[in-house]
N, C-alpha and C. Protein backbone atom coordinates (compact mmCIF):
# COMPACT_ATOMS: atom_id res chain seq x y z
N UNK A 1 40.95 3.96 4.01
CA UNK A 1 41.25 4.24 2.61
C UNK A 1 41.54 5.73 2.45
N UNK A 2 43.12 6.36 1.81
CA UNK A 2 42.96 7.18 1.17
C UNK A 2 42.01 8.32 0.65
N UNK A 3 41.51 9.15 0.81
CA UNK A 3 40.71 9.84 -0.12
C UNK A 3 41.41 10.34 -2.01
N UNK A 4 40.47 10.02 -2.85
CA UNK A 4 41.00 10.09 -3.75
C UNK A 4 41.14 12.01 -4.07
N UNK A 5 42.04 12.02 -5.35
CA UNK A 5 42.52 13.55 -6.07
C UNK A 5 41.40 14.87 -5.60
N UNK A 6 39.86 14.39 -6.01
CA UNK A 6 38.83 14.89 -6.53
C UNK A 6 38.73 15.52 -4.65
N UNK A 7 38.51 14.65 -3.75
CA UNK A 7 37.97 14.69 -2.60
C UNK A 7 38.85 15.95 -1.81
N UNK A 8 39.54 15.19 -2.29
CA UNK A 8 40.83 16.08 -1.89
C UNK A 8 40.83 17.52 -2.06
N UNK A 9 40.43 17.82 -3.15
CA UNK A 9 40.58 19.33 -4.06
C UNK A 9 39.05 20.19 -3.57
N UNK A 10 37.67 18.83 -3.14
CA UNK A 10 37.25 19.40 -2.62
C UNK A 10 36.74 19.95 -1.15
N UNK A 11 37.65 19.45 -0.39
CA UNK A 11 37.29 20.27 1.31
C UNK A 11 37.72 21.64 1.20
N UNK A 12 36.80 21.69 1.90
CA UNK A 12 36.08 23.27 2.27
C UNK A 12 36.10 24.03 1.52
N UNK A 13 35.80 24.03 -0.14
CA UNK A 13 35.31 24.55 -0.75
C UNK A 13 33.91 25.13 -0.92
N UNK A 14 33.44 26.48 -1.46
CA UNK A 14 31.85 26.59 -1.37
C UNK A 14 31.27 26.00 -1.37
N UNK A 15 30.13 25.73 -0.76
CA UNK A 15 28.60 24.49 -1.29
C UNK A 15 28.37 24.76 -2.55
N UNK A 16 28.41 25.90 -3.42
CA UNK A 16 27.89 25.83 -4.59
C UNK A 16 28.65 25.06 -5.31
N UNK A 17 29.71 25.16 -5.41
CA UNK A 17 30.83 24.27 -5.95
C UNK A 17 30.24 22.69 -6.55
N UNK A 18 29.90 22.48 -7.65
CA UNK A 18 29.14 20.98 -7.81
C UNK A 18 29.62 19.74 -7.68
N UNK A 19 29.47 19.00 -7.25
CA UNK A 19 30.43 17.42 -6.59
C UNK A 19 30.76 17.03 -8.13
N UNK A 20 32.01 16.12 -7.61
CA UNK A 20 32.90 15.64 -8.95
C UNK A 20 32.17 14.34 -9.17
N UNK A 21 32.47 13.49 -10.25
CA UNK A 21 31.49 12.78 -11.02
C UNK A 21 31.54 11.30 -10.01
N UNK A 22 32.40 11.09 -9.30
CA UNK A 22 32.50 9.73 -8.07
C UNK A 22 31.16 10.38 -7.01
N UNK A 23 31.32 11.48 -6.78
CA UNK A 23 30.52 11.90 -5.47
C UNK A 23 29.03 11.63 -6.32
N UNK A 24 27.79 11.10 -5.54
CA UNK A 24 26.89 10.83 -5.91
C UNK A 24 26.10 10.94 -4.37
N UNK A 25 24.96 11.52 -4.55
CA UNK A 25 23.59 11.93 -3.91
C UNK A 25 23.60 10.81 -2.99
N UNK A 26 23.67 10.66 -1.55
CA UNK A 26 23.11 9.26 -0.94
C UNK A 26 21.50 10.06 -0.53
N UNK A 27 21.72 11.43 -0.08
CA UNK A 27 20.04 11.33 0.28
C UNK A 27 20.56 12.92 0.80
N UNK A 28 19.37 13.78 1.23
CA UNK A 28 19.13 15.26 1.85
C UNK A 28 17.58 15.17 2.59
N UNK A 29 17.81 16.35 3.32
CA UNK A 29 16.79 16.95 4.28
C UNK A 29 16.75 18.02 4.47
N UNK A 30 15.33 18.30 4.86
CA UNK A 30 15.49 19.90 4.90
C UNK A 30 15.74 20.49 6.14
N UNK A 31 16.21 21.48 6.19
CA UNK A 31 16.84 22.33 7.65
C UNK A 31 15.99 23.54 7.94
N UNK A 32 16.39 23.98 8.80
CA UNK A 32 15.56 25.09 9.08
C UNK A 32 16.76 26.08 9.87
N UNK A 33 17.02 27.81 9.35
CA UNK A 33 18.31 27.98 9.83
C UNK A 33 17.98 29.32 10.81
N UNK A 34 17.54 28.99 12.23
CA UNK A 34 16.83 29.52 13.26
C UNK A 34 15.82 30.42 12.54
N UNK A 35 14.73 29.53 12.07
CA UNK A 35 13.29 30.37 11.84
C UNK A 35 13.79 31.22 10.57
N UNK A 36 15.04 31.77 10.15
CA UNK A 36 14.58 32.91 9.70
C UNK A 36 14.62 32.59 7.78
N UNK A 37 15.36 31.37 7.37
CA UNK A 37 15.39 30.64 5.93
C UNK A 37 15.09 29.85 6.20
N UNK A 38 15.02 28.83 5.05
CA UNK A 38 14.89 27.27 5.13
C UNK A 38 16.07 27.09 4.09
N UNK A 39 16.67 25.49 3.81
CA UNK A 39 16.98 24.91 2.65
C UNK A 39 17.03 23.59 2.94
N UNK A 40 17.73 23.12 2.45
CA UNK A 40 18.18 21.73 3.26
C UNK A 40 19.92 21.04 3.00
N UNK A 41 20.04 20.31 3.41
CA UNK A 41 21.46 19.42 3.12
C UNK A 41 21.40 18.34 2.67
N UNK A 42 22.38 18.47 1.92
CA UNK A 42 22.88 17.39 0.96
C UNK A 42 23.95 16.00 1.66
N UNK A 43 23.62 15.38 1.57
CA UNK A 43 24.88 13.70 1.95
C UNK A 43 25.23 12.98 1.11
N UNK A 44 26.63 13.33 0.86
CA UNK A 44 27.12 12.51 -0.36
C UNK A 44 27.88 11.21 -0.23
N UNK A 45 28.67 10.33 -1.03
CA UNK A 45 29.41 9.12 -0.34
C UNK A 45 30.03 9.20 -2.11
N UNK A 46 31.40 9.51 -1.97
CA UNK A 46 31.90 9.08 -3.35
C UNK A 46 32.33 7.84 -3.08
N UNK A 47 32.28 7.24 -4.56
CA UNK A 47 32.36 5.90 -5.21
C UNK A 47 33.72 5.33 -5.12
N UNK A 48 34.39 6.68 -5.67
CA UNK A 48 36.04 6.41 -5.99
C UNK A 48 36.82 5.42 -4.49
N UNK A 49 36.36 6.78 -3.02
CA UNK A 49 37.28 6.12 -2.00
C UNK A 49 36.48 6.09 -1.02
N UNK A 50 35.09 6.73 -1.01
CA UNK A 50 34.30 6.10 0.32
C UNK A 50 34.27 7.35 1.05
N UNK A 51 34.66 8.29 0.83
CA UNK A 51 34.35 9.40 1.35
C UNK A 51 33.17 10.01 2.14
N UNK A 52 32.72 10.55 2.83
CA UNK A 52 31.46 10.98 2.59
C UNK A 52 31.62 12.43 3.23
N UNK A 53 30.73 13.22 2.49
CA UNK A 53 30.46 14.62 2.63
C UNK A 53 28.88 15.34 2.73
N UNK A 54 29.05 16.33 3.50
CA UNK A 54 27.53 16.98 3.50
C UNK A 54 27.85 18.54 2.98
N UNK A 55 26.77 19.23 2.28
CA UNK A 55 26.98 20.80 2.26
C UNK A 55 25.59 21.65 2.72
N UNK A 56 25.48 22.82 3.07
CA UNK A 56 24.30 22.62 2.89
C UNK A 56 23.58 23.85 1.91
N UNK A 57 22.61 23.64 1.70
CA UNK A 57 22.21 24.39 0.53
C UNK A 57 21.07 25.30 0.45
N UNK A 58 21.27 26.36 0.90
CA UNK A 58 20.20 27.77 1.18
C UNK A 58 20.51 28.95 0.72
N UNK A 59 20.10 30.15 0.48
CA UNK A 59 19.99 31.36 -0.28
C UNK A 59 20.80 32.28 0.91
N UNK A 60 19.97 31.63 2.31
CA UNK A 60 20.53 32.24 3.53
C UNK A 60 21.79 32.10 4.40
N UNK A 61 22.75 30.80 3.34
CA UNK A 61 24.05 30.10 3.61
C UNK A 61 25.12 30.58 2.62
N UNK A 62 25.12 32.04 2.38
CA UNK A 62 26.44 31.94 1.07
C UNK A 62 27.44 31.07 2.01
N UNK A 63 28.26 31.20 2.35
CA UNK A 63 29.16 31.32 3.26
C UNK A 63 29.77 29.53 3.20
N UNK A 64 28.70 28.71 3.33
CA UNK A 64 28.66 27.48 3.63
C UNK A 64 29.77 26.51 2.71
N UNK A 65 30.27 25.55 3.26
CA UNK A 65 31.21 24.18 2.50
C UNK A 65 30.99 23.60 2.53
N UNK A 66 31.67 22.77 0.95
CA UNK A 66 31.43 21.13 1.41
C UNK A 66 32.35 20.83 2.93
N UNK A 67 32.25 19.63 3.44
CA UNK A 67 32.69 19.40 4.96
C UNK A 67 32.57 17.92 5.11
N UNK A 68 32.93 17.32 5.07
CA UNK A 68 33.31 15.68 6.02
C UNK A 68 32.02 15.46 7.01
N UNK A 69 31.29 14.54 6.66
CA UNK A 69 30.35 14.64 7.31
C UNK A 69 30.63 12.85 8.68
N UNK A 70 30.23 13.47 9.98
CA UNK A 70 29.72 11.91 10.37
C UNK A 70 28.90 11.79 10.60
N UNK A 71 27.51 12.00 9.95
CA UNK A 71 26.86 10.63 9.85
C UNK A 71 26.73 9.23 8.93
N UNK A 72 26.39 8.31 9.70
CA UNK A 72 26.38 6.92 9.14
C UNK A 72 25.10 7.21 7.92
N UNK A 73 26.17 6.58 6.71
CA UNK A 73 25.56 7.00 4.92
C UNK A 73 25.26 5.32 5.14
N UNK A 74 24.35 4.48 5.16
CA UNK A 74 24.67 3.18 4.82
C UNK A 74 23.27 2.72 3.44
């Protein structure tokens, strides 16, 4: 399937950047980013085309994107 408009507009955009209203939460964990922060990541799966994406989300990650994730969202 296609990825829809939204998905589209968002690869590799910042992590802060907030998911569009299809993308919805499948689940997160926390990371650890060699000892020296913590935060964790986010796994998303939009509705629209099945997408799925991870970002991850720390104080010690400006830098970070959303990104195409593979792991299995089931």
């Amino acid at each position: 399937m296609e990825e829809c408009a939204d998905c589209k507009a968002l690869d590799g955009k910042n992590a802060v950047v907030s998911p569009h209203a299809n993308l919805l939460l499948h689940s997160q964990a926390g990371i650890n980013f060699g000892g020296t922060a913590t935060g964790h990541i986010e796994y998303y799966v939009c509705h629209a085309c099945g997408a799925r994406w991870e970002r991850n989300v720390a104080r010690s990650e400006p830098g970070a994107v959303w990104r195409h994730t593979a792991r299995r969202l089931d």
